[in-house]
PDB file of N, CA and C in Angstrom:
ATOM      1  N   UNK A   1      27.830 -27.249 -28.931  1.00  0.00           N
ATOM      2  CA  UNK A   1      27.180 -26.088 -29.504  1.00  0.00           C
ATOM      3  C   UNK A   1      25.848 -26.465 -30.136  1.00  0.00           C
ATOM      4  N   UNK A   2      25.772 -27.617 -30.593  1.00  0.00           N
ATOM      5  CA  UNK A   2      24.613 -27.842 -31.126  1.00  0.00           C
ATOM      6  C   UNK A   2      23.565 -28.010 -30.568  1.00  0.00           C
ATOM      7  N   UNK A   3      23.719 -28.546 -29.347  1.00  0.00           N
ATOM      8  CA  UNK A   3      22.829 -28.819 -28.195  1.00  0.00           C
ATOM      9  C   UNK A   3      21.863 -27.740 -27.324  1.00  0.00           C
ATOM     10  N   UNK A   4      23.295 -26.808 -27.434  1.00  0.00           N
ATOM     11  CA  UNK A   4      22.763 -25.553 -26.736  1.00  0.00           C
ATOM     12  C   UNK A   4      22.538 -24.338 -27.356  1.00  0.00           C
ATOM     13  N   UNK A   5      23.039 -24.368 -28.663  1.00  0.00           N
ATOM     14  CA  UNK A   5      23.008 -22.860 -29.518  1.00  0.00           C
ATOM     15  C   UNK A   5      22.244 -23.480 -30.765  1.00  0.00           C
ATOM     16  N   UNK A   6      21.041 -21.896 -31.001  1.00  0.00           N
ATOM     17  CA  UNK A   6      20.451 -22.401 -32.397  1.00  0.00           C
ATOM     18  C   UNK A   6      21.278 -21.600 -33.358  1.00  0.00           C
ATOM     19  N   UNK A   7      21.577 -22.056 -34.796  1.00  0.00           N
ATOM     20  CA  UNK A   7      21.965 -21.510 -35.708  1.00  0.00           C
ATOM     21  C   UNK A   7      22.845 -22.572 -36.961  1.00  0.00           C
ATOM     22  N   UNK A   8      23.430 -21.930 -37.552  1.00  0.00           N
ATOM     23  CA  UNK A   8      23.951 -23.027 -38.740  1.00  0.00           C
ATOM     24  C   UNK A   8      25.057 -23.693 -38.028  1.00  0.00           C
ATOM     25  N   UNK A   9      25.485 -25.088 -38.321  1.00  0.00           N
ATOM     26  CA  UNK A   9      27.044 -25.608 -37.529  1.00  0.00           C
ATOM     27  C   UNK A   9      27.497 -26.415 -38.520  1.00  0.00           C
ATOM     28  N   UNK A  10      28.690 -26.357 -38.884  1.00  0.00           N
ATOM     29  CA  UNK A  10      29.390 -27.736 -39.934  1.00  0.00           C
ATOM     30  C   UNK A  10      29.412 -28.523 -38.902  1.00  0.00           C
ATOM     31  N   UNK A  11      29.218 -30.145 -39.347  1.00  0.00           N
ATOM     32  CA  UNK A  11      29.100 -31.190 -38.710  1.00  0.00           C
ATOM     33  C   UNK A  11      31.024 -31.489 -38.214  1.00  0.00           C
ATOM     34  N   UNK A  12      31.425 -31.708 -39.327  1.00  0.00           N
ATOM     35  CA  UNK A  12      33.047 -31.746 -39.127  1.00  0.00           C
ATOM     36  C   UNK A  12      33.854 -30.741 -39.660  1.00  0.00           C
ATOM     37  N   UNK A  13      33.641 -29.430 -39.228  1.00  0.00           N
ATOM     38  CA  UNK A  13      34.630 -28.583 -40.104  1.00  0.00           C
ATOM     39  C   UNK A  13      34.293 -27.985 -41.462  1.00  0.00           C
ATOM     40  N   UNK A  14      35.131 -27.375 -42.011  1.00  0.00           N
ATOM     41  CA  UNK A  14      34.747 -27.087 -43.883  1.00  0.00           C
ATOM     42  C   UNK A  14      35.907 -28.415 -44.335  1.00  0.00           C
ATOM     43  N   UNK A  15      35.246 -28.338 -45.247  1.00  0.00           N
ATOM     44  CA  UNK A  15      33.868 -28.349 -45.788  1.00  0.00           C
ATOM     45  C   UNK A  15      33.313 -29.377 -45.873  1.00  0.00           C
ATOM     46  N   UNK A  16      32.014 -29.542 -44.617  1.00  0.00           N
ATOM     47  CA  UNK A  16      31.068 -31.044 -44.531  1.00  0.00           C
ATOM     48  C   UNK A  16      29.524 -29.986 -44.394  1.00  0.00           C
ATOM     49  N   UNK A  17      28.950 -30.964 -44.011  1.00  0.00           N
ATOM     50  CA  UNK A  17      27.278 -30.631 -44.061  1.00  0.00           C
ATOM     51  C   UNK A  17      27.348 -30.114 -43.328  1.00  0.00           C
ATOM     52  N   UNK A  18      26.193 -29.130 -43.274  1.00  0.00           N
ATOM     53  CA  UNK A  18      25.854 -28.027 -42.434  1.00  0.00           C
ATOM     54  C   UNK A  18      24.409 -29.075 -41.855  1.00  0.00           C
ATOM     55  N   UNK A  19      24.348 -28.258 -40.174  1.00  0.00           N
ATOM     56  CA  UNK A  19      23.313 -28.907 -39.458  1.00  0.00           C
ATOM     57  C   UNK A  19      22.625 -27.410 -39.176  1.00  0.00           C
ATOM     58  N   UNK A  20      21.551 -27.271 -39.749  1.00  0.00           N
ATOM     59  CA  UNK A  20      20.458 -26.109 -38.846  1.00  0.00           C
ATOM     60  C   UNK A  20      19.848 -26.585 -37.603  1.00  0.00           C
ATOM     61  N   UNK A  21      20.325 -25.628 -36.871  1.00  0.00           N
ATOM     62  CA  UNK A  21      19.202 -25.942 -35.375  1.00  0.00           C
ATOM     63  C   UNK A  21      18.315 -24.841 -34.925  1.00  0.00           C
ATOM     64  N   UNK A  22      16.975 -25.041 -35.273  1.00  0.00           N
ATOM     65  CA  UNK A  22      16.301 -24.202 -34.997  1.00  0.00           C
ATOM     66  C   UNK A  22      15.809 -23.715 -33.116  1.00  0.00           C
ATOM     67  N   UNK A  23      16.203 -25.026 -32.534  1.00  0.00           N
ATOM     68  CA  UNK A  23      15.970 -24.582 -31.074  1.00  0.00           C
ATOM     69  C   UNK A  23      16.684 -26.059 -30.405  1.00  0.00           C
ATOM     70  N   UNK A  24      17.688 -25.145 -29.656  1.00  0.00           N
ATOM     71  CA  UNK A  24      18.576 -25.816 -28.875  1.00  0.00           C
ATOM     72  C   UNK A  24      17.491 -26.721 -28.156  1.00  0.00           C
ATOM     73  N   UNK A  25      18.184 -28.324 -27.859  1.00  0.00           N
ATOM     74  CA  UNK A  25      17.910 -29.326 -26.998  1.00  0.00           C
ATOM     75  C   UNK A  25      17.598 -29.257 -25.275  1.00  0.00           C
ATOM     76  N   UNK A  26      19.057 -28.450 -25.084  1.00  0.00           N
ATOM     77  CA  UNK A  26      19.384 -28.666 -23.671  1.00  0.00           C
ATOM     78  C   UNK A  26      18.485 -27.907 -22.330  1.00  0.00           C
ATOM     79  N   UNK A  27      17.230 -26.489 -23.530  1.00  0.00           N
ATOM     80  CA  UNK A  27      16.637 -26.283 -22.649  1.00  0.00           C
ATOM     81  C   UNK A  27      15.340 -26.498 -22.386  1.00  0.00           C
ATOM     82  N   UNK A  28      15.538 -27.508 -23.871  1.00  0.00           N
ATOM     83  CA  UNK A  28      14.111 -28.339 -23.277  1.00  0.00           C
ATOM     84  C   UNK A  28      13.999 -29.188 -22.658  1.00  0.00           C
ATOM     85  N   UNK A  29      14.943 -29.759 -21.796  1.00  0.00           N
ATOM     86  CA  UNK A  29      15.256 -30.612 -20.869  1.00  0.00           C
ATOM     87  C   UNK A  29      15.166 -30.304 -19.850  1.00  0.00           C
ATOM     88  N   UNK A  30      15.229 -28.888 -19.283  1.00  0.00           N
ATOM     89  CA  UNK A  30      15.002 -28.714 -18.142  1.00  0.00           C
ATOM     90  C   UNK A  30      13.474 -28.153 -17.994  1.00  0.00           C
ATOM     91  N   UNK A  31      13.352 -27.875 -19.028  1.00  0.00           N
ATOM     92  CA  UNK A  31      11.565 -27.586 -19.341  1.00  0.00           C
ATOM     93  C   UNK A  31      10.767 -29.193 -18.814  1.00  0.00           C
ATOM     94  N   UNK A  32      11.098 -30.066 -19.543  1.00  0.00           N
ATOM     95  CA  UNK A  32      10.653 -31.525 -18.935  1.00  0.00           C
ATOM     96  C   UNK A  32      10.756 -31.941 -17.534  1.00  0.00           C
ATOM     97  N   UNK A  33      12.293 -31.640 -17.548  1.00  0.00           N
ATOM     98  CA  UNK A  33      12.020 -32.247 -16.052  1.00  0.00           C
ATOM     99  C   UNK A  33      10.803 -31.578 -14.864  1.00  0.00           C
ATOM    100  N   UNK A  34      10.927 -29.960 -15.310  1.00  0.00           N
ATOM    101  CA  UNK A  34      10.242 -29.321 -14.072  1.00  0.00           C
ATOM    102  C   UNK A  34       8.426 -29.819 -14.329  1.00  0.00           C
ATOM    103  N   UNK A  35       8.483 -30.026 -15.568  1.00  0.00           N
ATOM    104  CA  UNK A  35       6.964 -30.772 -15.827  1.00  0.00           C
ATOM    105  C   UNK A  35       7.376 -31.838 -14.932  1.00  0.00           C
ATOM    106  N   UNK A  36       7.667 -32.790 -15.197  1.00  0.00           N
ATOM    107  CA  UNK A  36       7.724 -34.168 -14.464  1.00  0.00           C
ATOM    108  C   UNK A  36       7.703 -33.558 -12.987  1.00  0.00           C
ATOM    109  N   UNK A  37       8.623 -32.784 -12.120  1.00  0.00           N
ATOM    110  CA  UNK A  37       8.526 -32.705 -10.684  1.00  0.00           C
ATOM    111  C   UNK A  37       6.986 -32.097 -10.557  1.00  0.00           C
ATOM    112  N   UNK A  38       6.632 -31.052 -11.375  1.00  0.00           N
ATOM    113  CA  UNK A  38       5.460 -30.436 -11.467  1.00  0.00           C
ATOM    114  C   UNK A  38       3.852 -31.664 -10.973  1.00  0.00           C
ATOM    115  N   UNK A  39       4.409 -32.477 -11.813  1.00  0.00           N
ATOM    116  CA  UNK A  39       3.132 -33.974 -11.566  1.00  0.00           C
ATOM    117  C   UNK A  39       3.087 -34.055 -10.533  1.00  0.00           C
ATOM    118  N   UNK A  40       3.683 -34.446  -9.633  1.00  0.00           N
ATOM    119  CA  UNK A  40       3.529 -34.896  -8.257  1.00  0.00           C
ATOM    120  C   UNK A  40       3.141 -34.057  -7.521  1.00  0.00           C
ATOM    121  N   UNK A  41       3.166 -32.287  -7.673  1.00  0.00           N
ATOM    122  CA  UNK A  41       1.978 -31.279  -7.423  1.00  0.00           C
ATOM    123  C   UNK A  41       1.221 -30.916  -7.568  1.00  0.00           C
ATOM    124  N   UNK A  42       0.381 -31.529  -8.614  1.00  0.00           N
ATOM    125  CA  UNK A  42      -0.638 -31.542  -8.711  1.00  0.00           C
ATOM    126  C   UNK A  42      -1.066 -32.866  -8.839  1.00  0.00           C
ATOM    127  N   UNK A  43      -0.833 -33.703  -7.781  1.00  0.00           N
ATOM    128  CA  UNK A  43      -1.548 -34.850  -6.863  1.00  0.00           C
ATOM    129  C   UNK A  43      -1.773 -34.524  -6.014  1.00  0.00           C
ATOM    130  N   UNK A  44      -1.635 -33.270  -5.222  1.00  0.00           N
ATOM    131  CA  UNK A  44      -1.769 -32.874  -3.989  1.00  0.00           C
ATOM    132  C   UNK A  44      -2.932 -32.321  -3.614  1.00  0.00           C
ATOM    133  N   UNK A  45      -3.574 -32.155  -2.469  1.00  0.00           N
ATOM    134  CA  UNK A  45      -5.341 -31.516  -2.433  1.00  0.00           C
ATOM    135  C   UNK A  45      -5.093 -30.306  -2.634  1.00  0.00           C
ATOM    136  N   UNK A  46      -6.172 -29.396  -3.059  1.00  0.00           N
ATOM    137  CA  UNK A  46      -6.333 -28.086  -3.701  1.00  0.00           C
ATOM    138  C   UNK A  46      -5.421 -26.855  -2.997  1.00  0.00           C
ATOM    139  N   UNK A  47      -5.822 -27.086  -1.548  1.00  0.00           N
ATOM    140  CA  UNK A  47      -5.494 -25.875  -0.654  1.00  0.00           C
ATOM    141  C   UNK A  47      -3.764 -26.105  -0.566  1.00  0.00           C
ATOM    142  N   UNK A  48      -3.465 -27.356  -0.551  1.00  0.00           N
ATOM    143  CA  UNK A  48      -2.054 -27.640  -0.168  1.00  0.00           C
ATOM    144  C   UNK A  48      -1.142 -27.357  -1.465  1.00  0.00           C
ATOM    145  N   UNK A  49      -1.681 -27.712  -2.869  1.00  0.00           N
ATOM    146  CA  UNK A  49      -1.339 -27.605  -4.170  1.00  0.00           C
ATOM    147  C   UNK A  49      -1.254 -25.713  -4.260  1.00  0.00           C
ATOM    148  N   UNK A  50      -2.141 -25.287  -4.069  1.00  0.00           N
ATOM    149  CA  UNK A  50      -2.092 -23.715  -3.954  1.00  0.00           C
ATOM    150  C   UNK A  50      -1.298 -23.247  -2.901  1.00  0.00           C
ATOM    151  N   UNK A  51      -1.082 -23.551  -1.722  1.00  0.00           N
ATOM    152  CA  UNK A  51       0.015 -22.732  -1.121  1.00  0.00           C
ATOM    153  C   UNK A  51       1.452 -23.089  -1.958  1.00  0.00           C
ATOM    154  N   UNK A  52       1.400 -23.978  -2.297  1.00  0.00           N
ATOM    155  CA  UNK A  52       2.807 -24.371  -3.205  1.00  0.00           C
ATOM    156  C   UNK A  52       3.431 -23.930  -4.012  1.00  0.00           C
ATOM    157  N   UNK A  53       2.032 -23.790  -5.062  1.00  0.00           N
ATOM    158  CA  UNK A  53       2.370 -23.122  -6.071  1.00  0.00           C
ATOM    159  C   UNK A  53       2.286 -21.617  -6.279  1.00  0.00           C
ATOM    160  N   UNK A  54       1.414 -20.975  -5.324  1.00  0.00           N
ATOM    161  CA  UNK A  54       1.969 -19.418  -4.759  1.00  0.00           C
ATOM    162  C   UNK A  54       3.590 -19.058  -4.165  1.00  0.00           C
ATOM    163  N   UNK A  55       3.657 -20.024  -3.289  1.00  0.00           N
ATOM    164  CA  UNK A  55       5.057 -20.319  -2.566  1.00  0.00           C
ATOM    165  C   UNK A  55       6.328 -20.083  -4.303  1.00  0.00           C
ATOM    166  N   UNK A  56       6.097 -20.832  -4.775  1.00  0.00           N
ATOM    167  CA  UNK A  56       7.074 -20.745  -5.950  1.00  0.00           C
ATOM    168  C   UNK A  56       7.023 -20.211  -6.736  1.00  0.00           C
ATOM    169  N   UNK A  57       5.834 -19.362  -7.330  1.00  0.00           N
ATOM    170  CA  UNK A  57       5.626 -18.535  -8.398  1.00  0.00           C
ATOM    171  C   UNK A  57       6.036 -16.782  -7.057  1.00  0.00           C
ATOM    172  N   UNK A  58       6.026 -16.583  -6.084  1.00  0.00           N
ATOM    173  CA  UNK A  58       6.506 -15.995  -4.976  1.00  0.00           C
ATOM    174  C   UNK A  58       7.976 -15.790  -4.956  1.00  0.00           C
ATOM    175  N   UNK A  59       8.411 -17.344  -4.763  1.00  0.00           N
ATOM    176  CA  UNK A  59      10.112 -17.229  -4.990  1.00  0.00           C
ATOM    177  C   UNK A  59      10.476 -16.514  -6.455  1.00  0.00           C
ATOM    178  N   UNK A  60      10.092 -17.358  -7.114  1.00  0.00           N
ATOM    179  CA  UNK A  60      10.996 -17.172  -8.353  1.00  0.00           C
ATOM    180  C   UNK A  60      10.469 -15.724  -8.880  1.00  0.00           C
ATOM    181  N   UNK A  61       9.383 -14.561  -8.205  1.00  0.00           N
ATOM    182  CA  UNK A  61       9.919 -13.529  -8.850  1.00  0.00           C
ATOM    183  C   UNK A  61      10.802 -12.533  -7.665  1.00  0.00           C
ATOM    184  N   UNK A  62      10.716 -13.256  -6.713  1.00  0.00           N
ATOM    185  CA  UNK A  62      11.609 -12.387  -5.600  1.00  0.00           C
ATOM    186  C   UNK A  62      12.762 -12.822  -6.177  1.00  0.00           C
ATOM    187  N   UNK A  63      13.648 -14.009  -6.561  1.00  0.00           N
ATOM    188  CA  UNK A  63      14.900 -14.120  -7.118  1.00  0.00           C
ATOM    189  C   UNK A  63      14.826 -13.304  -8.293  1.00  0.00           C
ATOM    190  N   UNK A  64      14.414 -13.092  -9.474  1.00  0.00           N
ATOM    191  CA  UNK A  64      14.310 -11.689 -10.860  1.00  0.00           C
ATOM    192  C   UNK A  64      14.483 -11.172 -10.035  1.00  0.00           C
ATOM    193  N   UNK A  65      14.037 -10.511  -9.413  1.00  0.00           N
ATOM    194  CA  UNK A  65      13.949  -9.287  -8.629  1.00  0.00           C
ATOM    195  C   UNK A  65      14.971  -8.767  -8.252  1.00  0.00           C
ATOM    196  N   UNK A  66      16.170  -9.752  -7.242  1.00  0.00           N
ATOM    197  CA  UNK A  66      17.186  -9.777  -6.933  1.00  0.00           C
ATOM    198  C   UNK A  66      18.430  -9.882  -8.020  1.00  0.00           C
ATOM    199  N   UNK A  67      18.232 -10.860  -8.688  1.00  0.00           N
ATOM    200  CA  UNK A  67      18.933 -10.863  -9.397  1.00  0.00           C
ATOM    201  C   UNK A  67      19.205 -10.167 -10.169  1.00  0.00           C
ATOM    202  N   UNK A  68      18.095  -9.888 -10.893  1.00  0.00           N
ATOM    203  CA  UNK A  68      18.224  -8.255 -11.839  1.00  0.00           C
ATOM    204  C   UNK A  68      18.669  -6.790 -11.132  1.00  0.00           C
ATOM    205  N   UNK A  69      18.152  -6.708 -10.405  1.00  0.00           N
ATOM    206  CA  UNK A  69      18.704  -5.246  -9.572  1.00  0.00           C
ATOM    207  C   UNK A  69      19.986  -5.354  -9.563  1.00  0.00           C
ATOM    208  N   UNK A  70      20.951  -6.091  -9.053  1.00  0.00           N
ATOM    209  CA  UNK A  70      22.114  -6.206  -8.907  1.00  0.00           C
ATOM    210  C   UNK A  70      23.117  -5.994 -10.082  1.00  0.00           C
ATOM    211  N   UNK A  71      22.403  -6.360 -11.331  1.00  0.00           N
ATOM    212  CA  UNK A  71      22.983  -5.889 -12.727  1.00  0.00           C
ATOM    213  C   UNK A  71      24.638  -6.983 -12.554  1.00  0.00           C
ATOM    214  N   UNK A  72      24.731  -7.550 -11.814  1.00  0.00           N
ATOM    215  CA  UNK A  72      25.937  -8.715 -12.179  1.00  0.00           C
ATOM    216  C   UNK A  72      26.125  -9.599 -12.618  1.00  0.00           C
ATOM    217  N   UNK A  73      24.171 -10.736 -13.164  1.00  0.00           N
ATOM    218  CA  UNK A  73      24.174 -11.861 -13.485  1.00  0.00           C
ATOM    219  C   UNK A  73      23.233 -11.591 -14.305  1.00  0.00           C
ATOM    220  N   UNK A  74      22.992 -12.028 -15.573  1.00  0.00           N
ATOM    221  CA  UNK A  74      21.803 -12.268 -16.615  1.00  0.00           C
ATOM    222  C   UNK A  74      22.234 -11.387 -17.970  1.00  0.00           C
ATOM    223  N   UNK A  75      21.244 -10.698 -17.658  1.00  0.00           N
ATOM    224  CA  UNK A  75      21.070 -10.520 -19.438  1.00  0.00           C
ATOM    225  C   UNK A  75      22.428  -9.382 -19.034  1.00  0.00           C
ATOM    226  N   UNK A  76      22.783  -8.706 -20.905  1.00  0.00           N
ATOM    227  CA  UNK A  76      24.066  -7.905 -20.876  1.00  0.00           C
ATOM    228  C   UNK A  76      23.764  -6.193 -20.536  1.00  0.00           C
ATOM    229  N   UNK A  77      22.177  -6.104 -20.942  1.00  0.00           N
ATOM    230  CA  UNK A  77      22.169  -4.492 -20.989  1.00  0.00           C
ATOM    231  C   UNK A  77      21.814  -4.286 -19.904  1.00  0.00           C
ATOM    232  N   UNK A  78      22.629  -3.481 -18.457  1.00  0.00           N
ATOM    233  CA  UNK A  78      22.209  -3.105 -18.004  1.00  0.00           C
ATOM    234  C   UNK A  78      20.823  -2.327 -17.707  1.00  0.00           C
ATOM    235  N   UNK A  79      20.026  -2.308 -16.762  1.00  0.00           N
ATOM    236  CA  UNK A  79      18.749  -1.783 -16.668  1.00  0.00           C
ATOM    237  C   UNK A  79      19.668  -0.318 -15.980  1.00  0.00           C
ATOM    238  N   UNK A  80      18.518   0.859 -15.982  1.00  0.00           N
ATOM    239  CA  UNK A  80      18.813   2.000 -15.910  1.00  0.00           C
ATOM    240  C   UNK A  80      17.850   3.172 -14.877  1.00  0.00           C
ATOM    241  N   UNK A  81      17.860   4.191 -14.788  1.00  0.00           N
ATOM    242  CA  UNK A  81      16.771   4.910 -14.258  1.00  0.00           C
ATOM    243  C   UNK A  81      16.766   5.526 -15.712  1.00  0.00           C
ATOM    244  N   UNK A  82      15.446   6.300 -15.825  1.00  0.00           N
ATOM    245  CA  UNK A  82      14.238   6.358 -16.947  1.00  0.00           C
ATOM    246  C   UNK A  82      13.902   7.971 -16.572  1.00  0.00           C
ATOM    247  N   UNK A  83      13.241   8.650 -16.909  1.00  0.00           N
ATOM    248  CA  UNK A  83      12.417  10.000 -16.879  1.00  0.00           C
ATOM    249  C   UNK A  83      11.585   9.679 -16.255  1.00  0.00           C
ATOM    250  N   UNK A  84      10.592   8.506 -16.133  1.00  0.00           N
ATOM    251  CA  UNK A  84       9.243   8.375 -15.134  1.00  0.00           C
ATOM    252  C   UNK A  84       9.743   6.903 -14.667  1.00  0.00           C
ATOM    253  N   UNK A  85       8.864   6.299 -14.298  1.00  0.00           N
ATOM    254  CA  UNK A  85       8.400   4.916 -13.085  1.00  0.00           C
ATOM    255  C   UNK A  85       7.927   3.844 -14.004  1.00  0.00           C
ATOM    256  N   UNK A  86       7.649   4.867 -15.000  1.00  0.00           N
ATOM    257  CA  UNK A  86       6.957   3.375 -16.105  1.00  0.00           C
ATOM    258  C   UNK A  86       8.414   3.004 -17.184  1.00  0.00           C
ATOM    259  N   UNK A  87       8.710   3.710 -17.526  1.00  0.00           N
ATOM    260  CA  UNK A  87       9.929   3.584 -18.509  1.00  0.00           C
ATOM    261  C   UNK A  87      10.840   2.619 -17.483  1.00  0.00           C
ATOM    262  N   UNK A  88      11.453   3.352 -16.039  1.00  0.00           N
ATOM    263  CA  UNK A  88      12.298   3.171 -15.442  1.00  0.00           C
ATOM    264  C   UNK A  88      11.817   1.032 -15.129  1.00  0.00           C
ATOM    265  N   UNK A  89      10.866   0.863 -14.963  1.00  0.00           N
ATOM    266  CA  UNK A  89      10.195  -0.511 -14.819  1.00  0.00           C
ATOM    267  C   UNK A  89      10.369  -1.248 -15.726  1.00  0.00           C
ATOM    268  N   UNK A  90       9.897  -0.528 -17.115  1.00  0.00           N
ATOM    269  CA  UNK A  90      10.193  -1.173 -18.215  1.00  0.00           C
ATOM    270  C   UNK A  90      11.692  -1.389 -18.999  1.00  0.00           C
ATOM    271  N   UNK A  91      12.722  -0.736 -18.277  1.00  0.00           N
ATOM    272  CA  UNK A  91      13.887  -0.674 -18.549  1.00  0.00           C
ATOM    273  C   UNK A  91      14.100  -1.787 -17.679  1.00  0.00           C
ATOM    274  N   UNK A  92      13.690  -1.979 -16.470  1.00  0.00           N
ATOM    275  CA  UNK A  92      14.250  -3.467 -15.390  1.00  0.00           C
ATOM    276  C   UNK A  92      13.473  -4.788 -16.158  1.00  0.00           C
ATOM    277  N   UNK A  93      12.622  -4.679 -16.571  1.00  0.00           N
ATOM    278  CA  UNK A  93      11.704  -6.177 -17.165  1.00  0.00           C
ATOM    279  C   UNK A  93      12.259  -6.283 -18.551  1.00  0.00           C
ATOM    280  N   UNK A  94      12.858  -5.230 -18.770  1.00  0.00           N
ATOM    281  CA  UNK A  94      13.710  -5.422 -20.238  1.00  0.00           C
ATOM    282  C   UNK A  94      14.728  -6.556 -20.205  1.00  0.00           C
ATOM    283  N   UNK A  95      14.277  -8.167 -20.926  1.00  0.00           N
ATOM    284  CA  UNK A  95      15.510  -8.440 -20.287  1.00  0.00           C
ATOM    285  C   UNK A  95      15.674  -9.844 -21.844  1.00  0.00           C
ATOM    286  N   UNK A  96      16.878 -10.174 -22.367  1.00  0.00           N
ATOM    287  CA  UNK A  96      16.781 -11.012 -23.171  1.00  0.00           C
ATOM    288  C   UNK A  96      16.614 -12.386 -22.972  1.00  0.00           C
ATOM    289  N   UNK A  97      15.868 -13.368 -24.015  1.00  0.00           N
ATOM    290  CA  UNK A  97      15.855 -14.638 -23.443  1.00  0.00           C
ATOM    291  C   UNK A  97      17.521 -15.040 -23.546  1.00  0.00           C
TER     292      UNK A  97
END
């Protein structure tokens, strides 16, 4: 829990020290690594570095995309239809970290 959840934790139970965690570990780890794979793309020449990184900033909002519509995986509040196109949009991008 400590690793992955921020908030107060007794170290061993009551009554021992309390540990505050202001921001879980575990997802800054995957924040690093994708830096680290990230390096080795931008060693690449300009044109080849840019189809790449279109290519993946491409994927990963076609997966949101998917994933969210489906309302089976992610955040808890379902997204909804809205009175207009802007609400109804802003009800799908509504989404918690």
């Amino acid at each position: 829990m400590v690793l992955h959840q921020a908030g107060l934790f007794p170290i061993a139970g009551f009554p021992s020290p309390i540990v505050f965690v202001l921001y879980p570990l575990i997802p800054w780890i995957g924040v690093m690594a994708a830096g680290y794979a990230f390096g080795s793309l931008y060693q690449m020449d300009h044109e080849r570095r840019r189809r790449w990184l279109i290519t993946i900033g491409a994927s990963a909002i076609f997966l949101f995309i998917v994933v969210r519509a489906t309302n089976l995986y992610g955040d808890p509040s379902e997204w909804s239809r809205q009175k207009n196109v802007i609400f109804t949009v802003l009800s799908f991008v509504n989404t918690a970290k």
